[in-house]
N, C-alpha and C. Protein backbone atom coordinates (compact mmCIF):
# COMPACT_ATOMS: atom_id res chain seq x y z
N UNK A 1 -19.89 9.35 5.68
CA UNK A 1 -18.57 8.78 5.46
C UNK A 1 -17.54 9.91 5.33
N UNK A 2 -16.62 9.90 5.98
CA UNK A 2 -15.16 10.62 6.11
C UNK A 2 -14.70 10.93 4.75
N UNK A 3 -14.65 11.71 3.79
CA UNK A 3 -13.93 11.97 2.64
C UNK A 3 -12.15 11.84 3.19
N UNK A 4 -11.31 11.10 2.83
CA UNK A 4 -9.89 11.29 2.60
C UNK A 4 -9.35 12.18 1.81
N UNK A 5 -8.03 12.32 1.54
CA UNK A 5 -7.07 13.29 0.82
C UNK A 5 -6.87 12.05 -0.31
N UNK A 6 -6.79 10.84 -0.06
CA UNK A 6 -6.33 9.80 -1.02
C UNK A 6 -7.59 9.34 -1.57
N UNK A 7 -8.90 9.59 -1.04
CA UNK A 7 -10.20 9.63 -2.01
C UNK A 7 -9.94 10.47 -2.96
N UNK A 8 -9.67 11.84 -3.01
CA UNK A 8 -10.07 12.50 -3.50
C UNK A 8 -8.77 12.82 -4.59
N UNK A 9 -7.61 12.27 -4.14
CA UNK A 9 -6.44 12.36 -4.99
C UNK A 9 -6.78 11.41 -6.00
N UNK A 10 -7.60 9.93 -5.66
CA UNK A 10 -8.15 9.01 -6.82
C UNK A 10 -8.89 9.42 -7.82
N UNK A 11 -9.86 10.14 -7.26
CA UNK A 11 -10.69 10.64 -8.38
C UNK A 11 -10.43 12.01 -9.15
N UNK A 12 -9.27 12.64 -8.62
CA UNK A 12 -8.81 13.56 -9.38
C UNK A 12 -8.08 12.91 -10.63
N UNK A 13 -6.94 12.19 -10.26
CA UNK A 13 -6.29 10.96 -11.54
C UNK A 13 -7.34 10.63 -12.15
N UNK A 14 -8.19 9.85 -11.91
CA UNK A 14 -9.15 9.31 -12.79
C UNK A 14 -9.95 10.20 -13.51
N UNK A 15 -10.55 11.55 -13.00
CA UNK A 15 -11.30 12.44 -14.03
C UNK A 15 -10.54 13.51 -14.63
N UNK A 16 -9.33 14.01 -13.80
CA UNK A 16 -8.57 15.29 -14.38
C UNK A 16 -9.84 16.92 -13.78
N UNK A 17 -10.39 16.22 -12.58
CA UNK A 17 -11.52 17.34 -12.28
C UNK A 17 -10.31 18.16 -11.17
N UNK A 18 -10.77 19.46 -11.15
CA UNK A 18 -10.16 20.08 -9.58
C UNK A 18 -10.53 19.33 -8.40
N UNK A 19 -9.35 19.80 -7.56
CA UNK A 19 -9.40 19.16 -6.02
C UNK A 19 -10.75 19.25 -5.28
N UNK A 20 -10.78 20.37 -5.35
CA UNK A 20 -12.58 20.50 -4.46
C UNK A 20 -13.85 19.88 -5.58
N UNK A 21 -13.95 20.32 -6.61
CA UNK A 21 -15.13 19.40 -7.10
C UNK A 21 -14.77 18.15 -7.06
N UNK A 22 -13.95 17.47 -7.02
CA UNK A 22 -13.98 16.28 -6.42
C UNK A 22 -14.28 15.70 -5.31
N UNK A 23 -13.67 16.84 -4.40
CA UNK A 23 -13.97 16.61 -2.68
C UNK A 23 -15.63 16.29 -2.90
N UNK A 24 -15.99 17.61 -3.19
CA UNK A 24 -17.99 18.05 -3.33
C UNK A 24 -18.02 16.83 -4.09
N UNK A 25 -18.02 16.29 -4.98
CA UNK A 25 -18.76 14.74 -5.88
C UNK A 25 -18.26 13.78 -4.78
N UNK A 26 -17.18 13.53 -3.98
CA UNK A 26 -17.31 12.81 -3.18
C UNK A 26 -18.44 12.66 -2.15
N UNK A 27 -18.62 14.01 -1.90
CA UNK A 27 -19.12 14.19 -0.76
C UNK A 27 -20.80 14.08 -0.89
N UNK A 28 -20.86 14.45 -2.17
CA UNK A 28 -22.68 14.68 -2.66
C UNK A 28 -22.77 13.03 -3.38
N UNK A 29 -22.31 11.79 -3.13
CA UNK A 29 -22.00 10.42 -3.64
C UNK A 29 -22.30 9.89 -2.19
N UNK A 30 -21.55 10.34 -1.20
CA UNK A 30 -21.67 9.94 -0.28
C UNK A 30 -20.00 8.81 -0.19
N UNK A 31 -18.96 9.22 -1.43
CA UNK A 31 -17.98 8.37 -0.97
C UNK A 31 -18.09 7.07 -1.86
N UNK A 32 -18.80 7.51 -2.94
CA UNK A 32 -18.72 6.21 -3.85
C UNK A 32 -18.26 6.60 -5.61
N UNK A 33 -17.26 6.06 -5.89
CA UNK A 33 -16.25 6.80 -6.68
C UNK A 33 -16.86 6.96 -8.03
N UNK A 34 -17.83 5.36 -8.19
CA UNK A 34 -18.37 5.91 -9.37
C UNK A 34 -19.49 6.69 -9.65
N UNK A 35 -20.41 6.91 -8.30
CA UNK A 35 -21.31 8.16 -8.55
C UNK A 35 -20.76 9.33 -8.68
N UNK A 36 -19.21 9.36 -7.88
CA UNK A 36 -18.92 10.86 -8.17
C UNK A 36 -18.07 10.97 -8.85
N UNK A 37 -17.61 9.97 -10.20
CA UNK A 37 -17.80 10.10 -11.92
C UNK A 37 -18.93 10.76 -12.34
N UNK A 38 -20.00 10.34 -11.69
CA UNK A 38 -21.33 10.66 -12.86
C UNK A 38 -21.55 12.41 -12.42
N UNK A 39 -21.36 11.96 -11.40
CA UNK A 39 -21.45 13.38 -10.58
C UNK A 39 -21.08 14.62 -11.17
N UNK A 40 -19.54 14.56 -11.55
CA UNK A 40 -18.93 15.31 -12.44
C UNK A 40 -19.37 15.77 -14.07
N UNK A 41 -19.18 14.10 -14.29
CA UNK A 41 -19.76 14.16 -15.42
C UNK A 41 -21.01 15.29 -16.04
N UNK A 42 -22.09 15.13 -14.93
CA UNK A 42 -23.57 15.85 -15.00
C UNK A 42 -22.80 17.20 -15.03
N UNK A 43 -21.74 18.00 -13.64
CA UNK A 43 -21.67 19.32 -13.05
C UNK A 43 -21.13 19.73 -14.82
N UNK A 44 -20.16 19.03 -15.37
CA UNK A 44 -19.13 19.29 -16.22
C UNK A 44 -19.68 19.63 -17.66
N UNK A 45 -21.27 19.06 -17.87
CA UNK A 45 -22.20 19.17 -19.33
C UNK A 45 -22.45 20.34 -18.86
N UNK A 46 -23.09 21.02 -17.65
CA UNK A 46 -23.46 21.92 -17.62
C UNK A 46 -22.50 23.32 -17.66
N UNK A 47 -21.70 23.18 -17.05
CA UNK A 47 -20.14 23.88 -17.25
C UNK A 47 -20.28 24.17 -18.74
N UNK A 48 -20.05 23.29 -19.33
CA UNK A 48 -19.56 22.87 -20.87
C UNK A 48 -20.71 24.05 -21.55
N UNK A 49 -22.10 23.99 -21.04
CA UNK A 49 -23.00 24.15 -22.26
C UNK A 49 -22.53 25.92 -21.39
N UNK A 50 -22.48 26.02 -20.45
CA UNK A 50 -22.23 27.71 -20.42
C UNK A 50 -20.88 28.43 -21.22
N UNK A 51 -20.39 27.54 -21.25
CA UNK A 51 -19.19 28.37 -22.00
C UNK A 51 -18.68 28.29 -23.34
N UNK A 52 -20.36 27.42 -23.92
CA UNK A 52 -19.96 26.94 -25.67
C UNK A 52 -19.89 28.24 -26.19
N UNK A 53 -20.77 29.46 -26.03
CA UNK A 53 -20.55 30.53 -26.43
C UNK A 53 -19.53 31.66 -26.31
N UNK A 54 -18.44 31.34 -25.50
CA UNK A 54 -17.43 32.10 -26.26
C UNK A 54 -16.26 31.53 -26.84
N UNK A 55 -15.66 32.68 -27.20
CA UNK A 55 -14.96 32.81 -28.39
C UNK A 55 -13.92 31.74 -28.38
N UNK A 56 -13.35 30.93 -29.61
CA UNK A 56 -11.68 30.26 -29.64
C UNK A 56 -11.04 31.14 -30.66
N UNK A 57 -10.44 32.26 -30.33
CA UNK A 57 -9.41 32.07 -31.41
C UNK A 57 -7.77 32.42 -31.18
N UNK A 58 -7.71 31.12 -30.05
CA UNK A 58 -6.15 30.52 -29.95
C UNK A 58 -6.50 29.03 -29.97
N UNK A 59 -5.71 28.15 -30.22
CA UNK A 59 -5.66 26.75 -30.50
C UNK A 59 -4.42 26.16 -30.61
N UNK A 60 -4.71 24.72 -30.68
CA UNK A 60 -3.24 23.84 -31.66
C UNK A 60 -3.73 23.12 -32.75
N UNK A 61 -2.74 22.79 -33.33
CA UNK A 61 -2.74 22.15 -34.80
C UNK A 61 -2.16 20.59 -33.90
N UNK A 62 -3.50 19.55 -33.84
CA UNK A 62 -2.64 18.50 -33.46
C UNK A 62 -2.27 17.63 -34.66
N UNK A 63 -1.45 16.49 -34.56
CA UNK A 63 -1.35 15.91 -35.82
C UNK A 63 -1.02 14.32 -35.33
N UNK A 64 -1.21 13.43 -36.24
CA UNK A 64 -0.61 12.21 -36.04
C UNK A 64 -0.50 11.19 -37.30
N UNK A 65 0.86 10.37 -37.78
CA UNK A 65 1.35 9.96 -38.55
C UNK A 65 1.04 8.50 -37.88
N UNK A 66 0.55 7.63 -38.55
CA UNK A 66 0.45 6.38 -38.28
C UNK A 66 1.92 5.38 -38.38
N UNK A 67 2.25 4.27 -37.77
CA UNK A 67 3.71 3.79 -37.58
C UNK A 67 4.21 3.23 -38.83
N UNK A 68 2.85 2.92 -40.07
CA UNK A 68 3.22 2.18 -41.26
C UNK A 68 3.72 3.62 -41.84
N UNK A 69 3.16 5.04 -41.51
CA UNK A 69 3.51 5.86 -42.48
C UNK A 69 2.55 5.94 -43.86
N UNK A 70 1.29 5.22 -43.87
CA UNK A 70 0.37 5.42 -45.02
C UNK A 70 -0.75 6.34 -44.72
N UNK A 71 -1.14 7.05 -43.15
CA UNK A 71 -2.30 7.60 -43.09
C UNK A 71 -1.47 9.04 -41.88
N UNK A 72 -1.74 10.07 -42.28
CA UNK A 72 -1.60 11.87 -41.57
C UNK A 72 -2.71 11.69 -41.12
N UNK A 73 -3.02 12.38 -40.05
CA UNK A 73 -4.20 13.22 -39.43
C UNK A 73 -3.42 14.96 -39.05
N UNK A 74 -4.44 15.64 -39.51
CA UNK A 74 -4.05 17.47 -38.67
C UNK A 74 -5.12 17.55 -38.51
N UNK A 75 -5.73 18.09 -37.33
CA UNK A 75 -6.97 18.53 -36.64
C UNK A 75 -6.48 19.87 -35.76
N UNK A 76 -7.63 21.24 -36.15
CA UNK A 76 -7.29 22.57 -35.38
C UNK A 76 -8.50 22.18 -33.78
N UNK A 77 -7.64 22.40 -33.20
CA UNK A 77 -8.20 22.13 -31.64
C UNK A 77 -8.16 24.44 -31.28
N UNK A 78 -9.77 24.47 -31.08
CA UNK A 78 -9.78 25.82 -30.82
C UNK A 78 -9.85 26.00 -29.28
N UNK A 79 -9.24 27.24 -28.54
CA UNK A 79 -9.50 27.07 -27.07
C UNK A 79 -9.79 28.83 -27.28
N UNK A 80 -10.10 29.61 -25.71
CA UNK A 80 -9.57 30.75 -25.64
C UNK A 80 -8.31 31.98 -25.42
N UNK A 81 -7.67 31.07 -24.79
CA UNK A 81 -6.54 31.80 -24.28
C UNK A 81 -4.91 30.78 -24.99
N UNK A 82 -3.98 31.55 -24.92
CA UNK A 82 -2.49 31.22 -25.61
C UNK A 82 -2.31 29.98 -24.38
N UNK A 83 -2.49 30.79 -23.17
CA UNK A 83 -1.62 29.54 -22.08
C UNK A 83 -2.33 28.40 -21.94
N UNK A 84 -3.93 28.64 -21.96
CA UNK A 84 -4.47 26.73 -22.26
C UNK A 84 -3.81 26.01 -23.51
N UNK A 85 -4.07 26.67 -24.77
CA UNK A 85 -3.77 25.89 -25.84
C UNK A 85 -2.04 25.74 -25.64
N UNK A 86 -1.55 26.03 -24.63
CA UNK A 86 0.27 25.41 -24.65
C UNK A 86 0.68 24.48 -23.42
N UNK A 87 -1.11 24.33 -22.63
CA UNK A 87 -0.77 23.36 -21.89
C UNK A 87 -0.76 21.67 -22.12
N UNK A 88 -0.39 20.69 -21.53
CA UNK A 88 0.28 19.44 -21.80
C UNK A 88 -0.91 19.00 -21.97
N UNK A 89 -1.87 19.38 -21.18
CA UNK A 89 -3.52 18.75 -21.34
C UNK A 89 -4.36 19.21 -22.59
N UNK A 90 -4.45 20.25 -22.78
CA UNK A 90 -4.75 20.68 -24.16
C UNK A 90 -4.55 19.81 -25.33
N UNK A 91 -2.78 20.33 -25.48
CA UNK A 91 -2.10 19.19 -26.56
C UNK A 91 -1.77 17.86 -26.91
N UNK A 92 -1.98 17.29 -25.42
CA UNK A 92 -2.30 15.53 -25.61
C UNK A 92 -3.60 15.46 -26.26
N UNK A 93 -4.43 16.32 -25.67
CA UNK A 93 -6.27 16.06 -26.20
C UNK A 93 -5.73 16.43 -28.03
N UNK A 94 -5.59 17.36 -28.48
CA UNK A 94 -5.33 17.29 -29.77
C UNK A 94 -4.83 15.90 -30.26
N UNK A 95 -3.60 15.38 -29.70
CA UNK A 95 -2.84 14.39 -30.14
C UNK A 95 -3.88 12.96 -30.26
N UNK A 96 -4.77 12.92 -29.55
CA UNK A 96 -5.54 12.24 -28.96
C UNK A 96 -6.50 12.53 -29.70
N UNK A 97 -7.38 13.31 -30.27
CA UNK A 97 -8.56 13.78 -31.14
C UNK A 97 -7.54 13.18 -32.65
N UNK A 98 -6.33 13.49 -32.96
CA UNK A 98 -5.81 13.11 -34.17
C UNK A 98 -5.62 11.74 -34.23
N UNK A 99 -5.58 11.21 -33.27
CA UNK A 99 -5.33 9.65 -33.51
C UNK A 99 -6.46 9.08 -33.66
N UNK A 100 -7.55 9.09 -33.23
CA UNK A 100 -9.00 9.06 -33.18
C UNK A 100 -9.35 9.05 -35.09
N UNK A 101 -9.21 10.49 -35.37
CA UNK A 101 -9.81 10.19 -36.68
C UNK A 101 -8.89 9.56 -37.89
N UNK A 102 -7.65 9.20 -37.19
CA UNK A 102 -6.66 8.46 -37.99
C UNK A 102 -7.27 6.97 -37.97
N UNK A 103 -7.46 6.32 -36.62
CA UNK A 103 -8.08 4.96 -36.32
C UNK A 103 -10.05 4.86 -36.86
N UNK A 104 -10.87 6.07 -36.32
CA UNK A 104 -12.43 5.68 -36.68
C UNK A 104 -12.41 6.34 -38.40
N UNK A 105 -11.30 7.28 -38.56
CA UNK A 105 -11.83 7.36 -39.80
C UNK A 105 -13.57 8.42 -40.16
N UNK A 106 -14.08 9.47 -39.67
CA UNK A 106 -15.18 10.51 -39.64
C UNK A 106 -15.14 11.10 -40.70
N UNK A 107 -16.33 11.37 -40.77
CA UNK A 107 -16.57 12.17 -42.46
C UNK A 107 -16.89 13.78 -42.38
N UNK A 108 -17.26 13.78 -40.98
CA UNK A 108 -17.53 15.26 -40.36
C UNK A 108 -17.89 15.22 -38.92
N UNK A 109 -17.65 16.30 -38.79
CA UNK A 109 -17.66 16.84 -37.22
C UNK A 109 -18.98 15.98 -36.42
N UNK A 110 -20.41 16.62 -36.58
CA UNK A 110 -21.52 16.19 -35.98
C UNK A 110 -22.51 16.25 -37.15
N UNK A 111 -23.86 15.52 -36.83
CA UNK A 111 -24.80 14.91 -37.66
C UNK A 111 -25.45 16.19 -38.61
N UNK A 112 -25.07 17.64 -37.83
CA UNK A 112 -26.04 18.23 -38.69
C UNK A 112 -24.90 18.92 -40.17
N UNK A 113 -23.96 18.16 -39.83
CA UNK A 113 -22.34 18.52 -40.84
C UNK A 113 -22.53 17.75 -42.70
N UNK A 114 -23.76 16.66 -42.15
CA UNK A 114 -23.57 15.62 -43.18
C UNK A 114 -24.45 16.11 -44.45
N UNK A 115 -24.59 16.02 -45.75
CA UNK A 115 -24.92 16.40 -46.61
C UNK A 115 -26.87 15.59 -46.42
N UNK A 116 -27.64 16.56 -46.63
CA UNK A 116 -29.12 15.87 -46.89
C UNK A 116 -29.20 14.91 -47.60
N UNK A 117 -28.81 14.94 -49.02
CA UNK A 117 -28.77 13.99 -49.69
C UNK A 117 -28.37 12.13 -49.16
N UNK A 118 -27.09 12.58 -48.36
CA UNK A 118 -26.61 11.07 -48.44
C UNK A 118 -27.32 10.48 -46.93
N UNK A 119 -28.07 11.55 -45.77
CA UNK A 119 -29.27 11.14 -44.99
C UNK A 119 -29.77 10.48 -45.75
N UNK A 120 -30.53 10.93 -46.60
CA UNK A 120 -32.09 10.21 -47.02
C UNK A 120 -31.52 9.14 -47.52
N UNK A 121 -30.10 9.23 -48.57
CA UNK A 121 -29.82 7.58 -49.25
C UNK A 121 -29.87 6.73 -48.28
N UNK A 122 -29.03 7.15 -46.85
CA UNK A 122 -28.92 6.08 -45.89
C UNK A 122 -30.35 6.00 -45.25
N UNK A 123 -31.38 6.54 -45.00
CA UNK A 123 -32.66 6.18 -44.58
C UNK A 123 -33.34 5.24 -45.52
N UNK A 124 -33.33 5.72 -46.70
CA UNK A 124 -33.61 4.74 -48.09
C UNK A 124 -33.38 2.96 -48.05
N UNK A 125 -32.21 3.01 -47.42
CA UNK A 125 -31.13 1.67 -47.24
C UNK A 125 -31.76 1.10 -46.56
N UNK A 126 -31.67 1.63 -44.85
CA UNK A 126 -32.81 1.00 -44.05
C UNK A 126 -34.07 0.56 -44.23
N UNK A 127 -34.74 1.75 -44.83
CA UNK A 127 -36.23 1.24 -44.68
C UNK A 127 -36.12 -0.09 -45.56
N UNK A 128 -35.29 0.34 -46.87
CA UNK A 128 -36.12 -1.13 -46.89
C UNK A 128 -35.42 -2.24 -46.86
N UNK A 129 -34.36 -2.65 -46.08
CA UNK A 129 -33.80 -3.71 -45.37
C UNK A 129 -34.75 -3.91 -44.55
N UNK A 130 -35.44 -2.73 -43.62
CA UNK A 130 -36.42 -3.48 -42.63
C UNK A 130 -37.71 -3.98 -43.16
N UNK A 131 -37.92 -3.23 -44.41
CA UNK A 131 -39.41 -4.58 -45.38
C UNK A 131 -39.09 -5.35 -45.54
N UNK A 132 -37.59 -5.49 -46.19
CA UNK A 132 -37.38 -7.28 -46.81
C UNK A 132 -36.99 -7.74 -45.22
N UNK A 133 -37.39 -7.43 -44.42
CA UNK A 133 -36.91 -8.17 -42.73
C UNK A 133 -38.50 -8.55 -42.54
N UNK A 134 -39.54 -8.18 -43.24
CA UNK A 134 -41.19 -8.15 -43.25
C UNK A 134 -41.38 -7.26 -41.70
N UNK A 135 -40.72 -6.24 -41.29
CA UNK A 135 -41.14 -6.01 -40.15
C UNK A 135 -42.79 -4.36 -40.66
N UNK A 136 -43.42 -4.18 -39.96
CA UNK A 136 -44.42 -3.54 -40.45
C UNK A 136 -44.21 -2.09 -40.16
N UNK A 137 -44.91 -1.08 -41.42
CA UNK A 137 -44.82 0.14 -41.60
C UNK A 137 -43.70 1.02 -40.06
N UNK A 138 -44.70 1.31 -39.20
CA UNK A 138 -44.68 1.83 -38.02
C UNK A 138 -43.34 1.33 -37.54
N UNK A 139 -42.75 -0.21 -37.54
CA UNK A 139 -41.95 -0.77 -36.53
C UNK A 139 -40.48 -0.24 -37.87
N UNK A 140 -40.76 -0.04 -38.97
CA UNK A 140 -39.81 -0.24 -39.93
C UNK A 140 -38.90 1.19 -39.76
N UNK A 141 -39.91 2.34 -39.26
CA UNK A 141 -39.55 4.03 -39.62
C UNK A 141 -39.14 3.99 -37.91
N UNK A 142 -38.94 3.18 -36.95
CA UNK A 142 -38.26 3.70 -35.69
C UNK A 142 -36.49 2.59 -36.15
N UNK A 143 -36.63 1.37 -36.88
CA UNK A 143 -35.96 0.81 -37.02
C UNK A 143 -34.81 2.01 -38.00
N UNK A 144 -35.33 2.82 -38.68
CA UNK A 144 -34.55 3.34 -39.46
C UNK A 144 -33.81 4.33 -38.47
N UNK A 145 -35.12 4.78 -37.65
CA UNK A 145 -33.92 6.14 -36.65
C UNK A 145 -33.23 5.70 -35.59
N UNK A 146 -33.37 4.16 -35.75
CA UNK A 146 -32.57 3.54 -34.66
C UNK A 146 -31.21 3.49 -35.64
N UNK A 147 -30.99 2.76 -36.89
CA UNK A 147 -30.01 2.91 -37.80
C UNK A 147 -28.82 3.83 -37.88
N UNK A 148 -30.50 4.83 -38.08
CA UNK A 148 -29.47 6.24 -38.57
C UNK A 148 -28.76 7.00 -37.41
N UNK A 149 -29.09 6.08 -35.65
CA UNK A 149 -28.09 7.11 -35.15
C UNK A 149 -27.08 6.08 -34.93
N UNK A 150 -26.86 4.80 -35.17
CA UNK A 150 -26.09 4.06 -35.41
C UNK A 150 -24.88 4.39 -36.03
N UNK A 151 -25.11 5.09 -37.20
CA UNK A 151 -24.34 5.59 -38.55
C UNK A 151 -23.86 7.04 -38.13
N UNK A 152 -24.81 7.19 -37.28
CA UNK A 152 -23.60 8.90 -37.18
C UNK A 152 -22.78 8.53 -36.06
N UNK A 153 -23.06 7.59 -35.36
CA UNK A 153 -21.62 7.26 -34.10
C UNK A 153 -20.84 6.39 -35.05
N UNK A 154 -21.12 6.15 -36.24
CA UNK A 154 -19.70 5.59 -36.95
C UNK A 154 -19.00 6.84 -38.09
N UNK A 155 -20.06 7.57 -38.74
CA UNK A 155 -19.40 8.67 -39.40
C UNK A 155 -18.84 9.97 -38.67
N UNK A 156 -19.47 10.74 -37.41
CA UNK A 156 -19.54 11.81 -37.00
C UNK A 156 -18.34 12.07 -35.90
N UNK A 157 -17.73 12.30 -36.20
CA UNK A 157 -16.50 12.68 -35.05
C UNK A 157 -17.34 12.74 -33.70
N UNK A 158 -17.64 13.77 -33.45
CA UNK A 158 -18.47 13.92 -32.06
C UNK A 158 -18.74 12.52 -31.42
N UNK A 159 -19.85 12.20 -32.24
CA UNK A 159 -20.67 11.12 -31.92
C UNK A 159 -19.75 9.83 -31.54
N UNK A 160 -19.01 9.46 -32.03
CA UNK A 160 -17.53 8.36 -32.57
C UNK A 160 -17.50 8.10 -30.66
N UNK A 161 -17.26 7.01 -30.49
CA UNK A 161 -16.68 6.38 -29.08
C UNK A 161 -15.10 6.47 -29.20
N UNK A 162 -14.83 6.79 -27.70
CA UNK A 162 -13.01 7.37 -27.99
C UNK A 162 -12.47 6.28 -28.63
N UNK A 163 -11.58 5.85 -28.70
CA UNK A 163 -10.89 4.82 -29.13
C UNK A 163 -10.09 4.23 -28.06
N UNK A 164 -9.60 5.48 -26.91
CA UNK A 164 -8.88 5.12 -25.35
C UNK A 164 -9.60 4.31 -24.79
N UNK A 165 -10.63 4.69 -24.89
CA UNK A 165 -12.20 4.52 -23.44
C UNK A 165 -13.26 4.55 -23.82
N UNK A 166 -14.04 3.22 -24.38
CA UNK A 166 -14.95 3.55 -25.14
C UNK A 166 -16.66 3.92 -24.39
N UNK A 167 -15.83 3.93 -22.98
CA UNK A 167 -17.29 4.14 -22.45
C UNK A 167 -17.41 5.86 -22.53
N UNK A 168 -16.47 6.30 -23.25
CA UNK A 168 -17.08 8.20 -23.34
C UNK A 168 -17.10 7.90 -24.76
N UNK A 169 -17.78 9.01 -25.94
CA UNK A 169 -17.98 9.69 -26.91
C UNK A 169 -16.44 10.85 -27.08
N UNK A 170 -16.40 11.04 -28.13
CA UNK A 170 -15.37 12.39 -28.26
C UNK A 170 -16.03 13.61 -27.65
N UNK A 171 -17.54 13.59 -27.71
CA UNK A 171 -18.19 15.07 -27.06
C UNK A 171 -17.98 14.84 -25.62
N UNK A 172 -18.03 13.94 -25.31
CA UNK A 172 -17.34 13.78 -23.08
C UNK A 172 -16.44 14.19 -23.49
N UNK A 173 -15.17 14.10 -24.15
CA UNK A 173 -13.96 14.15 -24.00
C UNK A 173 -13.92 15.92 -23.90
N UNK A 174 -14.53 16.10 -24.87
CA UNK A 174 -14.70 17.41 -25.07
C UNK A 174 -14.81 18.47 -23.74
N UNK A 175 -16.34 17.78 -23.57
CA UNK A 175 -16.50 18.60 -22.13
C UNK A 175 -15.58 18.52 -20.77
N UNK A 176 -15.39 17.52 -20.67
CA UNK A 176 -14.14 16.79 -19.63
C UNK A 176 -12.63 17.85 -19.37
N UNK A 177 -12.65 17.78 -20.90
CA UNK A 177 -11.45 19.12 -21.14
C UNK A 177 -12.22 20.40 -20.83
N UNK A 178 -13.63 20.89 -21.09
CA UNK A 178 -14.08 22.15 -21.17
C UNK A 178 -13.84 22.30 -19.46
N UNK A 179 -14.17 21.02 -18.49
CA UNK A 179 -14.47 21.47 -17.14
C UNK A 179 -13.15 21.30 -16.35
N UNK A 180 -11.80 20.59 -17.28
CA UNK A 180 -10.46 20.41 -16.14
C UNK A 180 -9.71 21.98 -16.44
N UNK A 181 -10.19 22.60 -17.63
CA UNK A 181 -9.18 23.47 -18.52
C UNK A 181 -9.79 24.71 -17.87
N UNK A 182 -11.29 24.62 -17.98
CA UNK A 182 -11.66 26.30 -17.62
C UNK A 182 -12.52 26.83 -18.97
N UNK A 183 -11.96 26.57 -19.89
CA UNK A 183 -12.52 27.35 -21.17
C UNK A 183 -13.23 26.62 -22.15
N UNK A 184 -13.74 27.21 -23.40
CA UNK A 184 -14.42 26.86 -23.86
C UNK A 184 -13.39 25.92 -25.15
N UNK A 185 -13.78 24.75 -25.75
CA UNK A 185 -13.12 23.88 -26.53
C UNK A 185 -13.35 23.27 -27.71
N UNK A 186 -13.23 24.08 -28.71
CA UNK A 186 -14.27 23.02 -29.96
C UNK A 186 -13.15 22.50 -30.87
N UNK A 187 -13.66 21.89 -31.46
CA UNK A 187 -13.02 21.05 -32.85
C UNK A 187 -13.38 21.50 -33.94
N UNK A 188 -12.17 22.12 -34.86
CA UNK A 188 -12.19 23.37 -36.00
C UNK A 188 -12.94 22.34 -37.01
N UNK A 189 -10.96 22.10 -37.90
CA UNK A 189 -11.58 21.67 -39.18
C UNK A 189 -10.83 20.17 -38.27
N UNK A 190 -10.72 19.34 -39.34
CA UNK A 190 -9.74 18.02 -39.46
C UNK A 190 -9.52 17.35 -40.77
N UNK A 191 -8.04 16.96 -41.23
CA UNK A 191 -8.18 16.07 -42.42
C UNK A 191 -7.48 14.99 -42.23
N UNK A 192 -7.52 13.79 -42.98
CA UNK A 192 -7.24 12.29 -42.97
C UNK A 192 -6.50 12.39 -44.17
N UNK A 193 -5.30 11.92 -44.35
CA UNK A 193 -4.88 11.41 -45.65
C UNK A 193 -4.08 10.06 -46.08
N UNK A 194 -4.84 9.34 -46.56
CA UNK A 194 -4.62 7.95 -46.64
C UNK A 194 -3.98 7.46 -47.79
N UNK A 195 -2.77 6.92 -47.80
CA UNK A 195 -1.76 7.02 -49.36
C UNK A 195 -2.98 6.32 -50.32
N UNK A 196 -2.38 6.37 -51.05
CA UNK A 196 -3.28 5.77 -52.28
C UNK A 196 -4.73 6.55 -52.21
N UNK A 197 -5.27 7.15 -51.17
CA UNK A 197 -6.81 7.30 -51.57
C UNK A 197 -7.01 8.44 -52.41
């Protein structure tokens, strides 16, 4: 199949990938838009995992004020270089990571962020919801690690489904940015402040 200029202008809008890896996911799809989503997707983890190791220390401070005015978000968005972190794509993704933990509300970054203690309470919880469910030993301890990753896509930033698009995670979003931007992209600190709390 013929790749177009207006194929490939579609799936650039839609992923924010460069012109030619799009052309190439078109072309390695065979011309079918949503394999060469996935397409990307796959090239873009791998991208992502080569360049977790270096350095951020330029960034933005994104922020977002909710319309009632009862809940702030500031989240440090780290990149490598001054001119990514001042581009429009960068700083929407901040704006966009701040609205996120303004709306899901995260208690920390990723699962290994969370205190041991309040793991085991929440494993505790499960197991034995799944005895008083009478389900048996063996079926009860996969029911719990089915739970517990339940609970970190509701506590864990990372883990959290966007709030835009819930068919990505914040870690796609992540990488998505690691493979349109060039560089490497993490998520510092973040805080929530909710009047009264």
């Amino acid at each position: 199949m013929a790749i177009t200029a207006a194929m490939v202008k579609e799936l650039r809008e839609k992923t924010g990938a460069g012109m030619m890896d799009c052309k190439k996911a078109l072309e390695a799809s065979g011309g079918d838009t949503e394999k060469a989503i996935a397409w990307l997707r796959e090239k873009g983890l791998a991208k992502a995992q080569k360049r977790a190791d270096r350095a951020t220390a330029e960034g933005w401070i994104g922020s977002y004020i909710h319309s009632n005015g009862k809940i702030g978000v500031m989240i440090e968005l780290k990149c490598e270089t001054d001119f990514v972190a001042k581009s429009d794509r960068f700083q929407q993704l901040a704006k966009d990571l701040a609205m996120q933990v303004a709306a899901a509300n995260p208690i920390c970054l990723k699962p290994e962020d969370l205190p041991q203690d309040l793991i085991e309470k929440e494993k505790e919880i499960y197991l034995k919801q799944a005895k008083e469910e009478g389900k048996p030993e063996h079926i009860a301890e996969k029911i719990v690690e089915g739970r517990l990753k339940k609970y970190y896509k509701e506590v864990c930033l990372l883990e959290q489904a966007f709030i835009k698009d819930d068919s990505k995670t914040i870690a796609d979003l992540l990488n998505e940015a690691v493979v349109a931007l060039g560089e490497n992209i993490q998520i510092g600190r973040f805080v929530r402040l909710s009047l009264g709390e």
